[in-house]
N, C-alpha and C. Protein backbone atom coordinates (compact mmCIF):
# COMPACT_ATOMS: atom_id res chain seq x y z
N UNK A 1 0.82 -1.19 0.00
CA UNK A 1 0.00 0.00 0.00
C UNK A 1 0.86 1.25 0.00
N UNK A 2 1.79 1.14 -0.96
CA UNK A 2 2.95 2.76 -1.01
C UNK A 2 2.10 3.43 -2.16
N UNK A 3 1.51 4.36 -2.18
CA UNK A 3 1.05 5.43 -2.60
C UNK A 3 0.57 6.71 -1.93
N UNK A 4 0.10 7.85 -2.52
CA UNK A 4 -0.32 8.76 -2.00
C UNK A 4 -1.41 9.05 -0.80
N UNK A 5 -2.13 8.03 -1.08
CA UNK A 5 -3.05 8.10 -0.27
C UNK A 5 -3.71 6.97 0.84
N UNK A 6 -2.49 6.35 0.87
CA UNK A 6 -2.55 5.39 2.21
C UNK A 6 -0.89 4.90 2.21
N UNK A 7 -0.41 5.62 3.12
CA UNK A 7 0.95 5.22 3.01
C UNK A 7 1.62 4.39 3.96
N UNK A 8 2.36 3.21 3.95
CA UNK A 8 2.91 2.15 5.19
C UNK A 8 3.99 2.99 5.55
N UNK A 9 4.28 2.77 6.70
CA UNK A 9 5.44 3.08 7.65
C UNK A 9 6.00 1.13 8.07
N UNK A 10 7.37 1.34 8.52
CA UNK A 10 7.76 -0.24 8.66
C UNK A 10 7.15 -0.62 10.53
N UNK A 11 7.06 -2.65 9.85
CA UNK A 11 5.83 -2.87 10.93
C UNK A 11 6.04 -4.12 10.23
N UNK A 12 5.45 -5.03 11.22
CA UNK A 12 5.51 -6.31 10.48
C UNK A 12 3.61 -6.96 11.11
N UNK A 13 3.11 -6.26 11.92
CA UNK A 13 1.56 -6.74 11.91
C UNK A 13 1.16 -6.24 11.06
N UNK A 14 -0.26 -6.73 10.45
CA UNK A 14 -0.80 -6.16 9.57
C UNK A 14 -2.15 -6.57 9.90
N UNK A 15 -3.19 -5.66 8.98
CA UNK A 15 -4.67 -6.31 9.65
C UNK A 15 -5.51 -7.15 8.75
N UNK A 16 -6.14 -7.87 9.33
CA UNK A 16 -6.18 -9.36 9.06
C UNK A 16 -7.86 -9.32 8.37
N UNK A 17 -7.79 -10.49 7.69
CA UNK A 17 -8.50 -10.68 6.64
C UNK A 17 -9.05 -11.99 6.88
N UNK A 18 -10.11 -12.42 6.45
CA UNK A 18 -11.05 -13.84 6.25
C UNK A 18 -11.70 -14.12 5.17
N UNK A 19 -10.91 -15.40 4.39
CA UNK A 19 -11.25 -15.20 3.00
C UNK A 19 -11.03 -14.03 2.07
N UNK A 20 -11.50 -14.16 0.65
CA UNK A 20 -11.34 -13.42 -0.54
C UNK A 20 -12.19 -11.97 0.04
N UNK A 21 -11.26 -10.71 -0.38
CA UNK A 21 -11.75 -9.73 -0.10
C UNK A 21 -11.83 -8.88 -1.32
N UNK A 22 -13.48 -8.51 -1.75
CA UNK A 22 -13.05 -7.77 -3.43
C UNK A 22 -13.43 -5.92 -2.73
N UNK A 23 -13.19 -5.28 -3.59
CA UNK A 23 -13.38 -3.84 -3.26
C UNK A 23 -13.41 -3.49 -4.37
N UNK A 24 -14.10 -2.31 -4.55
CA UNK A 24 -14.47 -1.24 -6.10
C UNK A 24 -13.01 -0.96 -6.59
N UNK A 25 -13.08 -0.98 -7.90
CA UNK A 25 -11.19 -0.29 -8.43
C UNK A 25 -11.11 0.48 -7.85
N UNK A 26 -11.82 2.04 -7.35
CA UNK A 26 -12.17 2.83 -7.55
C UNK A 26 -11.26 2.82 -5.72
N UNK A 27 -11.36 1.87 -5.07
CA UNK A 27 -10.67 1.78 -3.42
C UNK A 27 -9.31 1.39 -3.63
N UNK A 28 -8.58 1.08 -4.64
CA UNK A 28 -7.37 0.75 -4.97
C UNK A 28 -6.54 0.76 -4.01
N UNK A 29 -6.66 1.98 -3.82
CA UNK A 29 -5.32 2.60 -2.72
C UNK A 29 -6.14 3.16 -1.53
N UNK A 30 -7.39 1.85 -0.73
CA UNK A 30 -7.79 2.18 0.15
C UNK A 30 -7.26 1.56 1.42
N UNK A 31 -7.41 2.00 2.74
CA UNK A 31 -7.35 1.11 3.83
C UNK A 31 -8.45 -0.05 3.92
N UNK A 32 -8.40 -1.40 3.77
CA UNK A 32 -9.85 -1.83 3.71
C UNK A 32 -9.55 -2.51 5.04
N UNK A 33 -10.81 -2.42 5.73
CA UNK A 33 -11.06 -3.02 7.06
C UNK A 33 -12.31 -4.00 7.16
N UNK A 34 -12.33 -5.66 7.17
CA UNK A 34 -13.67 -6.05 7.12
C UNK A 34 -14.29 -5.54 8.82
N UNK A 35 -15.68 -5.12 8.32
CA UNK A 35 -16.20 -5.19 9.23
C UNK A 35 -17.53 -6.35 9.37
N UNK A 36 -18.11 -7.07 8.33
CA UNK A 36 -18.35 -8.23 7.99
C UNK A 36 -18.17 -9.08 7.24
N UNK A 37 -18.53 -10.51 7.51
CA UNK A 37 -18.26 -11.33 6.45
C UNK A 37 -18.68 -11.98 5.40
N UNK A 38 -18.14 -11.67 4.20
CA UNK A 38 -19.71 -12.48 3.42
C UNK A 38 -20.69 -11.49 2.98
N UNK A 39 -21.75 -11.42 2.28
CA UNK A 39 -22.63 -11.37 1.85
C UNK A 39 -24.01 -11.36 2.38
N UNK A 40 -24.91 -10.67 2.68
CA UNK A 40 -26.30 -10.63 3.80
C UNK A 40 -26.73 -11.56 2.43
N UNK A 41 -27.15 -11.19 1.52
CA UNK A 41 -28.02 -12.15 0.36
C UNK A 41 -27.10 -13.30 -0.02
N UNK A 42 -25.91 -13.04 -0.46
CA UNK A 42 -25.30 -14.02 -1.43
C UNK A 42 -25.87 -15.42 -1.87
N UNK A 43 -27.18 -14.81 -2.85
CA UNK A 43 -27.84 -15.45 -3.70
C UNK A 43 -27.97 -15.45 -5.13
N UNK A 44 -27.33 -14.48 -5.39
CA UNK A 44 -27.60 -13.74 -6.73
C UNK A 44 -26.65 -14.89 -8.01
N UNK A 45 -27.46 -15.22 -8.72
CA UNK A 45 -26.92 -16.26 -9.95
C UNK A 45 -25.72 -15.51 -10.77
N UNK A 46 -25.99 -14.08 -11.09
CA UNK A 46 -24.70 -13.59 -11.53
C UNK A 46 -23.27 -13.27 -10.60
N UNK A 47 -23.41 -13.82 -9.14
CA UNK A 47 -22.24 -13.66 -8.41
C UNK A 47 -21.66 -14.53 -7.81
N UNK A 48 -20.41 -14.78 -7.62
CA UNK A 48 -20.41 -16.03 -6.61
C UNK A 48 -18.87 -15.75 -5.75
N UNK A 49 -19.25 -14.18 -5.13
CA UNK A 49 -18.27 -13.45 -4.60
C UNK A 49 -17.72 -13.53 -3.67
N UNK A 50 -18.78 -14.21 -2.89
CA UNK A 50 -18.37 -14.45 -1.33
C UNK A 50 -19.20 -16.06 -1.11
N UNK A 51 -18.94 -17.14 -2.05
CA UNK A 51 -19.11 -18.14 -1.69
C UNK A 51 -18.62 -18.68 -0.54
N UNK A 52 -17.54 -18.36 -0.40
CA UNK A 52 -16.25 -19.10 0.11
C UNK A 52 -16.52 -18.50 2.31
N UNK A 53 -17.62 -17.78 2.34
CA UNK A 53 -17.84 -17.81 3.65
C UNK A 53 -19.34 -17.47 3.92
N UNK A 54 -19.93 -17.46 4.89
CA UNK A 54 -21.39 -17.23 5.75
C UNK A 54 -21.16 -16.07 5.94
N UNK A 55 -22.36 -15.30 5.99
CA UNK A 55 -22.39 -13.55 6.22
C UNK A 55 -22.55 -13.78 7.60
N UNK A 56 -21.48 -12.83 8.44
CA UNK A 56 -21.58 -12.91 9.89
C UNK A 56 -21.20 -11.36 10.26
N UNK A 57 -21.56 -10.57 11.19
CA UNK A 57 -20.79 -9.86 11.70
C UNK A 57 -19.44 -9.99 12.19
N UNK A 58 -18.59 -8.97 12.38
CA UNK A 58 -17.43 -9.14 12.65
C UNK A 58 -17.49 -8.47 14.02
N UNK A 59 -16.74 -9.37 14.89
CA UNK A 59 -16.24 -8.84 16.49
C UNK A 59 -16.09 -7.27 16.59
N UNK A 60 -16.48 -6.58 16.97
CA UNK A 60 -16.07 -4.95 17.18
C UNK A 60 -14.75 -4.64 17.71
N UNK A 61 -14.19 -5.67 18.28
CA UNK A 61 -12.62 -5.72 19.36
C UNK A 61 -12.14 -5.90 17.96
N UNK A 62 -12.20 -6.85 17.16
CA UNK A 62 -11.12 -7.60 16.08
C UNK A 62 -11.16 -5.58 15.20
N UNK A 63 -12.56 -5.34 15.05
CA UNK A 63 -12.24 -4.16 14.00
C UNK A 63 -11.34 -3.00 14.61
N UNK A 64 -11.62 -3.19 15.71
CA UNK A 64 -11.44 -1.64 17.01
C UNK A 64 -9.73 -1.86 16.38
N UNK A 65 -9.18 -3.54 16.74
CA UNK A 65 -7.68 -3.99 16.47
C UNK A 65 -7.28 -3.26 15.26
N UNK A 66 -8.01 -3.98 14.30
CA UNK A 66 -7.31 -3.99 13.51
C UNK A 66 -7.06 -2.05 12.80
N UNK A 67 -8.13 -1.18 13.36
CA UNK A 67 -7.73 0.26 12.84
C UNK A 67 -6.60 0.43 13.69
N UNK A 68 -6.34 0.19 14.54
CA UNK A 68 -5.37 0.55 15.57
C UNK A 68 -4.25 0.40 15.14
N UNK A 69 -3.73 -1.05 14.66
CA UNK A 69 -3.08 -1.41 13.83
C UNK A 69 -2.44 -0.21 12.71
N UNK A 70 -3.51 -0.28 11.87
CA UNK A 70 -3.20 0.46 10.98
C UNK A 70 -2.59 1.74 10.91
N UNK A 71 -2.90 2.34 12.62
CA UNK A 71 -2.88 4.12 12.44
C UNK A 71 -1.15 3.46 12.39
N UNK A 72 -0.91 2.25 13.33
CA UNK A 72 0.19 1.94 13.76
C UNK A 72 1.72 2.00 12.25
N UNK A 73 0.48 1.48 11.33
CA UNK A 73 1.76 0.82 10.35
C UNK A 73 1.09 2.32 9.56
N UNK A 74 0.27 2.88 9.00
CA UNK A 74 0.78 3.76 7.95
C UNK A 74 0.42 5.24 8.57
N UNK A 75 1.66 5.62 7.93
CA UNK A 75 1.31 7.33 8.09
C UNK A 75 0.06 8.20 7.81
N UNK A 76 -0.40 8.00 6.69
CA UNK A 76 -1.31 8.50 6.00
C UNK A 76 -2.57 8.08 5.55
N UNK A 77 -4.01 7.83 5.83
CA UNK A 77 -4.52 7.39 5.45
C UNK A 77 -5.92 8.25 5.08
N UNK A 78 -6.25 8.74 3.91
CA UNK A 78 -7.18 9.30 3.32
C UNK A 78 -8.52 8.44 2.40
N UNK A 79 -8.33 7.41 2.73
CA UNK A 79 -9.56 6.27 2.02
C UNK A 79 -9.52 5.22 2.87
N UNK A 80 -10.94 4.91 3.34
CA UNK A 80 -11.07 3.42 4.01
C UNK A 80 -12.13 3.11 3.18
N UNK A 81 -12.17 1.80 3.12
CA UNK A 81 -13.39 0.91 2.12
C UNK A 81 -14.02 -0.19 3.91
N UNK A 82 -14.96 -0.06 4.07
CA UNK A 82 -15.16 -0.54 4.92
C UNK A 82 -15.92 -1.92 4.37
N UNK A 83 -15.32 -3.50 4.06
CA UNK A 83 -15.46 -4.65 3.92
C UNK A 83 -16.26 -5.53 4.11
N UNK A 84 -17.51 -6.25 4.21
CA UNK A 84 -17.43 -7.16 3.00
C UNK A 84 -18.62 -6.62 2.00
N UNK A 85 -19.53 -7.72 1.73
CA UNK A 85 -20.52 -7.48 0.68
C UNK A 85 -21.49 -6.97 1.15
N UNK A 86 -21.72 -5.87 2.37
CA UNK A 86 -22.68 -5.66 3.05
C UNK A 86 -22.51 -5.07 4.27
N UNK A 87 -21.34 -3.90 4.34
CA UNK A 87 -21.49 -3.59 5.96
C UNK A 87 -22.10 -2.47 6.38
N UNK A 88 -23.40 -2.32 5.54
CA UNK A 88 -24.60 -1.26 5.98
C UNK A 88 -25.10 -2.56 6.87
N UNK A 89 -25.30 -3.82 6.77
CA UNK A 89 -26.30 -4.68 7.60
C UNK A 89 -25.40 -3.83 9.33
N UNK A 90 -24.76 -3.78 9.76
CA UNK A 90 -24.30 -3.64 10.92
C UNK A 90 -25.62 -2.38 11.66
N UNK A 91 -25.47 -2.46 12.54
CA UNK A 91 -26.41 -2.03 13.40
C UNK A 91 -25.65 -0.75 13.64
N UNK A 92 -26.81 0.38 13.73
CA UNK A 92 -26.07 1.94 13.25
C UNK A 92 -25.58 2.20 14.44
N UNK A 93 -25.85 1.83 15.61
CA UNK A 93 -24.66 2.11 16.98
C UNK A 93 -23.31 1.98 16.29
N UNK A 94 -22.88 0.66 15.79
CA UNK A 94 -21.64 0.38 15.48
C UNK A 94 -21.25 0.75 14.58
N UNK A 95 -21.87 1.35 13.39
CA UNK A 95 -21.49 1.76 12.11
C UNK A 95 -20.98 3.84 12.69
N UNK A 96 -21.82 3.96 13.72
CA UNK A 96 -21.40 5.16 14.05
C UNK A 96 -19.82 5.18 14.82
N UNK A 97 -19.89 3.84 15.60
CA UNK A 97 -18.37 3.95 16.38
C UNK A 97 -16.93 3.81 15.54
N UNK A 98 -17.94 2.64 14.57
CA UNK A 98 -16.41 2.95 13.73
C UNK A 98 -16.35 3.81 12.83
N UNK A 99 -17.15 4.76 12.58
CA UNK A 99 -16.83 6.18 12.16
C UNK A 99 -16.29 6.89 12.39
N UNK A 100 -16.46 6.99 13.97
CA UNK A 100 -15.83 7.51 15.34
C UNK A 100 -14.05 6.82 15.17
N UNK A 101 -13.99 5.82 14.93
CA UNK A 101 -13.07 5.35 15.00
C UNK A 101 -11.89 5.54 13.88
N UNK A 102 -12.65 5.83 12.93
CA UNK A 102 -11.56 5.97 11.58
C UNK A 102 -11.39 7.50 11.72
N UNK A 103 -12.30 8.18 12.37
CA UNK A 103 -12.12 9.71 11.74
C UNK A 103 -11.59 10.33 13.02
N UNK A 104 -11.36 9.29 13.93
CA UNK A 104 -10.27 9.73 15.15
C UNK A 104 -8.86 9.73 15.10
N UNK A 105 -9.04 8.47 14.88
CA UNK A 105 -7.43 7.74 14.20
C UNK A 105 -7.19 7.91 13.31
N UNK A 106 -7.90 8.89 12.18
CA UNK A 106 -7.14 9.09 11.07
C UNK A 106 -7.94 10.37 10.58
N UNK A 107 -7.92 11.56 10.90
CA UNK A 107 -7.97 12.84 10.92
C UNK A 107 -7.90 13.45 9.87
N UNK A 108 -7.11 12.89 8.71
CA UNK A 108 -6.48 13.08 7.56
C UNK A 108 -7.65 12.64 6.74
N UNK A 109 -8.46 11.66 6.70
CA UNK A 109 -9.60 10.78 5.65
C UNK A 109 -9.97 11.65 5.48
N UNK A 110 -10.31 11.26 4.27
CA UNK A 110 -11.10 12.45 3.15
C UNK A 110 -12.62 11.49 3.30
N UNK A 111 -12.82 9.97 3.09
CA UNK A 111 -13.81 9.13 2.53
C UNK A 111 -13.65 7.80 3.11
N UNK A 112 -15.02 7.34 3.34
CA UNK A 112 -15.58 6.17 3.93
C UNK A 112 -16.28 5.57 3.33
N UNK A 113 -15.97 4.23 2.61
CA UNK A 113 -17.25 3.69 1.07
C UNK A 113 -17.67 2.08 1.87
N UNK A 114 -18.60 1.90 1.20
CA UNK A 114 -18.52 0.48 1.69
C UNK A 114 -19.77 -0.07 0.46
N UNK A 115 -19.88 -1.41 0.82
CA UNK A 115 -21.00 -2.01 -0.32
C UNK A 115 -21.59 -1.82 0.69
N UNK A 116 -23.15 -2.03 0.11
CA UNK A 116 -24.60 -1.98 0.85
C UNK A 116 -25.83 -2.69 0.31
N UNK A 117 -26.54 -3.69 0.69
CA UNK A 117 -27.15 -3.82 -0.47
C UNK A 117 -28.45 -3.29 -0.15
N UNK A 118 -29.48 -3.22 -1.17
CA UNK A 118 -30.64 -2.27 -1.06
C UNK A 118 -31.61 -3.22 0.62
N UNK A 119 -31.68 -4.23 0.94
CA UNK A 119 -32.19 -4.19 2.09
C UNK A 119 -31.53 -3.31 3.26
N UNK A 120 -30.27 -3.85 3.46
CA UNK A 120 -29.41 -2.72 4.33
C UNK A 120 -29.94 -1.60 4.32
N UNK A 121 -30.04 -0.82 3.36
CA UNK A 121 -30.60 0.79 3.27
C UNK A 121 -31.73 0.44 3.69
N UNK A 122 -32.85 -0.25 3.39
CA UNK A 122 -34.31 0.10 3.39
C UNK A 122 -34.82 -0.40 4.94
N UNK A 123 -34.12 -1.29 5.99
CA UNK A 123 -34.22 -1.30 7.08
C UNK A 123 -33.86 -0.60 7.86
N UNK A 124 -33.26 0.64 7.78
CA UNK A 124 -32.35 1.47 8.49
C UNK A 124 -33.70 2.86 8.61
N UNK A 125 -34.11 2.71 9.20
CA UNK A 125 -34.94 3.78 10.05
C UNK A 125 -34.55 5.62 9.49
N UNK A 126 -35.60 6.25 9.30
CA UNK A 126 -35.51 7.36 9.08
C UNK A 126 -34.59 8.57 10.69
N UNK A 127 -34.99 7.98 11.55
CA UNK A 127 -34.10 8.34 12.35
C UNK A 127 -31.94 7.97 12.39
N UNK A 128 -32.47 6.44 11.88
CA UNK A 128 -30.68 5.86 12.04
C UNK A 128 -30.15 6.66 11.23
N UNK A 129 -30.86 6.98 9.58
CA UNK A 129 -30.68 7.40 8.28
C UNK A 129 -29.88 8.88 9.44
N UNK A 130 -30.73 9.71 9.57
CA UNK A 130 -30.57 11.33 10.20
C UNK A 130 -28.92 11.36 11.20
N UNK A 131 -29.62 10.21 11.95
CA UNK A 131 -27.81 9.74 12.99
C UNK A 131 -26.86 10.11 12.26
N UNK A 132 -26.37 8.73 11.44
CA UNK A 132 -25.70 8.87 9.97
C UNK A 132 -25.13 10.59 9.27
N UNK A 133 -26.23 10.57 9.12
CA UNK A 133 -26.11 12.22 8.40
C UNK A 133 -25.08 13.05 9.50
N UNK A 134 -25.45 13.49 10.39
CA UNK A 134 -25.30 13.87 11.65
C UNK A 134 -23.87 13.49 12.42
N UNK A 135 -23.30 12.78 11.70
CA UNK A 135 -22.19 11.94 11.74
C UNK A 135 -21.16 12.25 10.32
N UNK A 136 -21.53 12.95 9.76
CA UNK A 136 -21.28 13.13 8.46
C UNK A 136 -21.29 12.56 6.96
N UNK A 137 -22.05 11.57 7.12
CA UNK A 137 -22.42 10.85 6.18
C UNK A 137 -23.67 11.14 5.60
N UNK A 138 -23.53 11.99 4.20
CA UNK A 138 -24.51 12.57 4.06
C UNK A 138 -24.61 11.84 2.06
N UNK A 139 -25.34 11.77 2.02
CA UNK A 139 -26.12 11.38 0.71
C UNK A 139 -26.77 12.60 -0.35
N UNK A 140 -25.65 13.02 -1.11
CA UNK A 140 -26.00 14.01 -1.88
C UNK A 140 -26.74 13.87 -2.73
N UNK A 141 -26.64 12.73 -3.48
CA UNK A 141 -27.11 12.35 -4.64
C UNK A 141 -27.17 10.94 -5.02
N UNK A 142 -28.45 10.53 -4.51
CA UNK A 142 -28.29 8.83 -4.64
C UNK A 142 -29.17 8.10 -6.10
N UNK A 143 -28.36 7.35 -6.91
CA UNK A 143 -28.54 7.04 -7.88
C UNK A 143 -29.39 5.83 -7.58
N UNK A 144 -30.17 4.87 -8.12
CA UNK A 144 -31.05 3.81 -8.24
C UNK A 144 -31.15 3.63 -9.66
N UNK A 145 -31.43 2.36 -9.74
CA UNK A 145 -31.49 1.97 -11.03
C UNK A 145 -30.06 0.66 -12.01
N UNK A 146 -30.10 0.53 -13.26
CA UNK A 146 -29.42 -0.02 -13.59
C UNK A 146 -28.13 0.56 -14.47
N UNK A 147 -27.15 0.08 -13.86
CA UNK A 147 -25.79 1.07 -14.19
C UNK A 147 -24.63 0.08 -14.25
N UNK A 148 -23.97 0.61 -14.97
CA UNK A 148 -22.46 -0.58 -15.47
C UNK A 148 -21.38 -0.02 -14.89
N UNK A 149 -20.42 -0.53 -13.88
CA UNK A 149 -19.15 -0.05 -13.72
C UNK A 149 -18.41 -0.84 -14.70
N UNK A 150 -16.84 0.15 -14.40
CA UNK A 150 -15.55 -0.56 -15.54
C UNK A 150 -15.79 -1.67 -15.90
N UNK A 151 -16.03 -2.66 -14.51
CA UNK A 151 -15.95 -4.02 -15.08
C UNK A 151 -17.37 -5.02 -15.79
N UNK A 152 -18.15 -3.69 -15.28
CA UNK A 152 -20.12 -4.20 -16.28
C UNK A 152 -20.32 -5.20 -14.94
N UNK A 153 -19.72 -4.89 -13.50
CA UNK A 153 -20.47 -6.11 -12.96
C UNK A 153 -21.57 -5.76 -12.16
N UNK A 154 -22.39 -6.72 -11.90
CA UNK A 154 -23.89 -6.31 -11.29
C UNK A 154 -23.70 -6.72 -9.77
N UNK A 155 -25.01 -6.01 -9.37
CA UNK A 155 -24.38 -5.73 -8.27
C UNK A 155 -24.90 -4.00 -7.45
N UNK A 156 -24.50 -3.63 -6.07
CA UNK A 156 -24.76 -2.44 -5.63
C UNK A 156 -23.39 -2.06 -5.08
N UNK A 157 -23.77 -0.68 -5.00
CA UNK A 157 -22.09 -0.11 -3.89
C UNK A 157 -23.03 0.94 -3.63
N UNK A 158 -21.97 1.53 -2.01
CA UNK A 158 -23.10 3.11 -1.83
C UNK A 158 -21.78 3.67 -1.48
N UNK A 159 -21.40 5.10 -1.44
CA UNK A 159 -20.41 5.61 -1.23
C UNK A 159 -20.74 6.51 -0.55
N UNK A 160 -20.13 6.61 0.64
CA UNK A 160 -20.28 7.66 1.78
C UNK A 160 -19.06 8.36 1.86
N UNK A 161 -19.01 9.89 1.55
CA UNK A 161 -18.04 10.99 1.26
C UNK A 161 -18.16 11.95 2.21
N UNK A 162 -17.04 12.71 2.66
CA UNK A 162 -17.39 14.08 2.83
C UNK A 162 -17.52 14.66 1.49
N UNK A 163 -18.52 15.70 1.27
CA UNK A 163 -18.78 16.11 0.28
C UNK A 163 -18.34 18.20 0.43
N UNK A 164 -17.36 18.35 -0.63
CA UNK A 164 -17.31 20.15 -0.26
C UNK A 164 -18.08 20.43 -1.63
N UNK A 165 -18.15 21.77 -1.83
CA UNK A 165 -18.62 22.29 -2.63
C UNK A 165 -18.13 22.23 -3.93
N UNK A 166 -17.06 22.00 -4.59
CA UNK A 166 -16.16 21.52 -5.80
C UNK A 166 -16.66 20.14 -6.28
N UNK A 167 -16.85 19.53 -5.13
CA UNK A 167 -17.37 18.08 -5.58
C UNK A 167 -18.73 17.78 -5.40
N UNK A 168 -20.01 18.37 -5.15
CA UNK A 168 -21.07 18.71 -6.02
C UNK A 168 -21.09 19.47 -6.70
N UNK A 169 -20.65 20.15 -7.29
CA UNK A 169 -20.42 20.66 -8.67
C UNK A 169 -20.33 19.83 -9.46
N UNK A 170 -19.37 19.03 -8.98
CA UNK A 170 -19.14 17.88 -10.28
C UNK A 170 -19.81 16.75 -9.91
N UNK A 171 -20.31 16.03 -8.88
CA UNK A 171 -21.11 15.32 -9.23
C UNK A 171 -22.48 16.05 -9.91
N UNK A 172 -23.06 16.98 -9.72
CA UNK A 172 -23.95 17.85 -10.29
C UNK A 172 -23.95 18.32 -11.49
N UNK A 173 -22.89 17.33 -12.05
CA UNK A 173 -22.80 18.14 -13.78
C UNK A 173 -23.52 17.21 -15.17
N UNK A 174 -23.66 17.81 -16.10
CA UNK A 174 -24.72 16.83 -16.63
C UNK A 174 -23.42 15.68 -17.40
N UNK A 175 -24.17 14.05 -17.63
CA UNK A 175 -23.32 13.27 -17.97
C UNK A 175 -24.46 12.66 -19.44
N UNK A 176 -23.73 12.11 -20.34
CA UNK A 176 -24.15 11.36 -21.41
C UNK A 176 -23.41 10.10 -21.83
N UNK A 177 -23.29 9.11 -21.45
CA UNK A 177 -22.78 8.19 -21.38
C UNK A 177 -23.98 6.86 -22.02
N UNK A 178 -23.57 5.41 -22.62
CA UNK A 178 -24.26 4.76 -23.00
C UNK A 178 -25.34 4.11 -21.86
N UNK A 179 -24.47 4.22 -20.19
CA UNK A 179 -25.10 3.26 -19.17
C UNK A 179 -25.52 4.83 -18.74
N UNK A 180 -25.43 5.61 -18.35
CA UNK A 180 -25.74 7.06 -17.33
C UNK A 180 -25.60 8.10 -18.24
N UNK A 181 -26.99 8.73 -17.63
CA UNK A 181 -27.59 10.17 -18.43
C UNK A 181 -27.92 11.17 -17.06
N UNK A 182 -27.32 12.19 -17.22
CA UNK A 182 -27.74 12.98 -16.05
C UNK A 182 -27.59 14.76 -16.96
N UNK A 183 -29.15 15.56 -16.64
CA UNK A 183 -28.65 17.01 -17.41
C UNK A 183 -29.42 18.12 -16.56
């Protein structure tokens, strides 16, 4: 992880993983931290992403570890992808602590993404939703519908940003593309 925007310092722990871990290109050069495992649905005939384990929550001590870890081994960290196929299912107490937790220990983050899939969102209470917000996770502009990333795979992601004013602008700008139309 030597790049700009998550940089190692020397260390020989590192934070730990269970099974195949995929993330958006787009997290490349993120810190990724599972905070669950697996897949809440992993039913879907076009995926077979997280065969290889049971959707479980992850220990809050193992996650609490493993950021700790991290502030430990890299200097810099401006992107976390928070891990696996689903860690909106987590219960918004905990989704708030480790918010608390990345944006303590790492002061510097610009962004917090994670997959979500549309139940996750739609059980989450108009109040949890406001928490969230309130926390800085705010939803400028949420897309629905059917859309192709780089790799055309199907599928959801939700991306939770700080958002400044430069960057609604540009997400706010009109697009013409074969998969996305926005004017």
């Amino acid at each position: 992880m030597y790049n700009k925007r998550t940089t190692k310092t020397k260390g020989t722990k590192t934070v730990r993983y269970k099974g195949k871990v995929y993330r958006p290109p787009s997290e490349a050069y993120s810190l990724i931290v599972q905070v669950t495992y697996g897949c809440s649905h992993n039913r879907c005939a076009f995926c077979d992403m997280y065969d290889d384990k049971h959707f479980a929550m992850r220990p809050m001590e193992e996650i609490r570890e493993d950021f700790e870890t991290a502030r430990r081994l890299y200097r810099r960290v401006e992107r976390v992808f928070l891990a696996d196929g689903d860690a909106l299912m987590r219960r918004t107490g905990d989704l708030v602590e480790i918010l608390g937790l990345v944006y303590g220990l790492f002061p510097e983050c610009e962004r917090v993404t994670c997959y979500a899939s549309p139940t996750s969102i739609q059980i989450k209470s108009e109040e949890e939703l406001r928490l969230l917000r309130e926390k800085g996770l705010v939803l400028h502009r949420p897309y629905v519908g059917r859309y192709a990333c780089s790799m055309e795979m199907q599928g959801m992601s939700l991306s939770l940003m700080k958002l400044d004013d430069e960057l609604k602008r540009l997400l706010d700008a009109p697009a013409d593309s074969p998969f996305f139309k926005q004017f």
